[in-house]
Protein backbone atom coordinates (compact mmCIF):
# COMPACT_ATOMS: atom_id res chain seq x y z
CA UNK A 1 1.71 6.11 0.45
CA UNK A 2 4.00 3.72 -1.32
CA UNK A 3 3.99 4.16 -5.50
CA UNK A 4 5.42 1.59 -7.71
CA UNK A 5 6.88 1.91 -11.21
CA UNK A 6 7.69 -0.47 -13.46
CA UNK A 7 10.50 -0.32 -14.51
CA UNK A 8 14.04 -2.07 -15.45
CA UNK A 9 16.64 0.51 -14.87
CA UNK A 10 14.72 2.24 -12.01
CA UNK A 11 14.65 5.41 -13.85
CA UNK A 12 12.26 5.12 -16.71
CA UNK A 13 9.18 3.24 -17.44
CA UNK A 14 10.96 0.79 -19.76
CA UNK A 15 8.56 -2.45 -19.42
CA UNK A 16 5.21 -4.34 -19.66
CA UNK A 17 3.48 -5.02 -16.35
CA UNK A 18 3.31 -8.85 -17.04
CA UNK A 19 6.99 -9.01 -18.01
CA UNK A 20 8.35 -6.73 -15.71
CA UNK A 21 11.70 -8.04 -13.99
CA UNK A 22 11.60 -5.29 -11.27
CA UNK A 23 9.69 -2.47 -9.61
CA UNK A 24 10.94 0.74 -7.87
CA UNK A 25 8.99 1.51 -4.67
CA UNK A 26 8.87 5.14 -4.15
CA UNK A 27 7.06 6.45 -0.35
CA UNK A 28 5.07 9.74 -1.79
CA UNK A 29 3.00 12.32 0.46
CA UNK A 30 2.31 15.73 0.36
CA UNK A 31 5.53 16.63 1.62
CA UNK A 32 7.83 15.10 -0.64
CA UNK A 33 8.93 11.67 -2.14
CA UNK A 34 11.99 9.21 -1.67
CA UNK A 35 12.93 5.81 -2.94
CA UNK A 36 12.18 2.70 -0.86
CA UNK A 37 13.65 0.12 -2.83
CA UNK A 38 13.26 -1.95 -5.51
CA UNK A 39 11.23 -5.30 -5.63
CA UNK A 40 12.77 -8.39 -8.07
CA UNK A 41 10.37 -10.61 -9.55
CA UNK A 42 11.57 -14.34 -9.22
CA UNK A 43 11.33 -17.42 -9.50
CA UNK A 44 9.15 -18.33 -12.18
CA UNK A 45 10.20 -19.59 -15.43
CA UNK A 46 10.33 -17.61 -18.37
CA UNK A 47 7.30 -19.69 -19.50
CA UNK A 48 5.21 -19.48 -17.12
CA UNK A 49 1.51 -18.86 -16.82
CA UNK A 50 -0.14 -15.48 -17.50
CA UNK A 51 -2.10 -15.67 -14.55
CA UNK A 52 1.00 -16.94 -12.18
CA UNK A 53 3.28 -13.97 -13.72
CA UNK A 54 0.51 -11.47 -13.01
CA UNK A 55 -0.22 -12.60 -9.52
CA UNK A 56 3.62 -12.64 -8.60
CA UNK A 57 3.99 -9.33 -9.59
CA UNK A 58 0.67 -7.83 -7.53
CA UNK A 59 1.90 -9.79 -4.84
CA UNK A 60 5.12 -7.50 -5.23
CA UNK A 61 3.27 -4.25 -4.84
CA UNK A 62 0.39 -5.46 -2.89
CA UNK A 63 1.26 -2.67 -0.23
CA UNK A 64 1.38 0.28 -3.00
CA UNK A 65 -1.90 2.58 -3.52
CA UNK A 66 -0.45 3.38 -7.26
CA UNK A 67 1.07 1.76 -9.92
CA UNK A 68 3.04 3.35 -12.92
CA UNK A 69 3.39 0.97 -16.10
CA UNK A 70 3.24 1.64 -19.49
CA UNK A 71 1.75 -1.17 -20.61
CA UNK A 72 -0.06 -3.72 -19.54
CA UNK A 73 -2.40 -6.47 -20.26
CA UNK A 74 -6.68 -5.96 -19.82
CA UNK A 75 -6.63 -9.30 -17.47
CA UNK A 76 -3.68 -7.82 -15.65
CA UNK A 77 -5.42 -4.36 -15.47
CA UNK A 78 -8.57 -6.18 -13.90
CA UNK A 79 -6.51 -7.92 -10.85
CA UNK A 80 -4.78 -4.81 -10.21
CA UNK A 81 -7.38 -2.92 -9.48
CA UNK A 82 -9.57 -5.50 -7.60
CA UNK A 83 -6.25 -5.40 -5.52
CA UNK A 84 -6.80 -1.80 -4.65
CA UNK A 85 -4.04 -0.18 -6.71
CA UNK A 86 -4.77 2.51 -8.95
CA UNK A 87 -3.44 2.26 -12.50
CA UNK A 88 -1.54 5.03 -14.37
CA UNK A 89 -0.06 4.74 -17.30
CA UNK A 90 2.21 7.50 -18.98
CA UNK A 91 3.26 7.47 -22.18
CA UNK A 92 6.07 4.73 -22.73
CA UNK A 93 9.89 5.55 -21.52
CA UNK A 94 8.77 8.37 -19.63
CA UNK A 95 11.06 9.27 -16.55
CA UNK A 96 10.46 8.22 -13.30
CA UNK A 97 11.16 11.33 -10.95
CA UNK A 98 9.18 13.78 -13.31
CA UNK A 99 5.92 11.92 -12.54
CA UNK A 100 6.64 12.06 -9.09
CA UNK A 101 7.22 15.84 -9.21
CA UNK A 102 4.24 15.82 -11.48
CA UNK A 103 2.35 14.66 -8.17
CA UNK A 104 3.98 16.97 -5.48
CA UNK A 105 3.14 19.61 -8.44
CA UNK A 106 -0.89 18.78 -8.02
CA UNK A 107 -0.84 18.57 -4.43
CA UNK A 108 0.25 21.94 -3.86
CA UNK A 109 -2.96 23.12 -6.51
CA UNK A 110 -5.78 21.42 -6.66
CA UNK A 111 -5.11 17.49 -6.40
CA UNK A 112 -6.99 15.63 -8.99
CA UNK A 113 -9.98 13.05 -7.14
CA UNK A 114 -8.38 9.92 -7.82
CA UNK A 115 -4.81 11.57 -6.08
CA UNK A 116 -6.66 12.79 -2.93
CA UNK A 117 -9.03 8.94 -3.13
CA UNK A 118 -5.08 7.11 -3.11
CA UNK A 119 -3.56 9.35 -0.33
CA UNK A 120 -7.13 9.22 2.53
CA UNK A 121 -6.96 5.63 1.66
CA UNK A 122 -3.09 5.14 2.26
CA UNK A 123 -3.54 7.44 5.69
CA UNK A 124 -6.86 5.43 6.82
CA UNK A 125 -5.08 1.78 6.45
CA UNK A 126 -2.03 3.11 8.33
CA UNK A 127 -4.12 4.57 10.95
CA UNK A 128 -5.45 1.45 11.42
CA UNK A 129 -2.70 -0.25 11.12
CA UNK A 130 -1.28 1.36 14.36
CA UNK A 131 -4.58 1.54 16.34
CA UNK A 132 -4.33 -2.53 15.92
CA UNK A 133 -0.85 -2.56 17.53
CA UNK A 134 -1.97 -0.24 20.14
CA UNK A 135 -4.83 -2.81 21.30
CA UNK A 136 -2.18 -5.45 21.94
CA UNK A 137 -3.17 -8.44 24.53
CA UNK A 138 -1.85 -8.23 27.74
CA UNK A 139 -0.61 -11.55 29.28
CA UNK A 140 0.08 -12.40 32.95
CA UNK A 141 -1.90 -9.89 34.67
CA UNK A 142 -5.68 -10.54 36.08
């Protein structure tokens, strides 16, 4: 499943959802984690609209199950979860790789509901995912 942080230098949780200039896309399972990438927000003017900042950024890390920020914004909160990303949100400036280890930590225990709810959800769209591709349409033949 694909995590997201947000986060300025990549390594800490240094900024507010709603002005967040960048996210770092980690791929997490139960055998390990490793960066993706990271996602740039632009575009929009410093200026602009709550609403249009806050859907930019969802749009962002609409493929992520989880989202790490430290702060962020009740209206923002609300459209992240009706997006399907769980919220977490660690105490500000924490590192980045200890809350991933944190993870791999309570897989190999007991994982926590809302870990396990992230991961079968992650696992079911994929599965999907490829079961669509599999079904492809088959032209010239009758």
């Amino acid at each position: 499943m694909k995590v997201a942080f947000a986060s300025i230098n990549g390594k800490h949780l240094d900024c507010h959802f709603g002005q967040c200039p960048s996210f770092s896309i980690f791929d997490f399972s139960e055998q390990g984690y490793k960066w993706l990438e990271s996602r740039s927000v632009f575009g929009l003017p410093v200026d602009a609209e709550e609403q249009e900042r806050i859907g930019q950024r969802i749009q962002i890390i609409w493929d992520c199950k989880l989202l790490f920020a430290n702060n962020i914004g009740n209206y923002a909160t609300e459209k992240v979860m009706r997006a399907g990303i769980m919220l977490l949100k660690p105490e500000s400036g924490a590192e980045v790789i200890p809350q991933l280890e944190k993870m791999q930590q309570m897989m190999k225990e007991r994982p926590p509901l809302w870990l396990a709810k992230a991961l079968r959800r992650s696992e079911e769209e994929a599965n999907i995912a490829n079961t669509r591709r599999g079904k492809g349409v088959q032209f010239g033949k009758s």
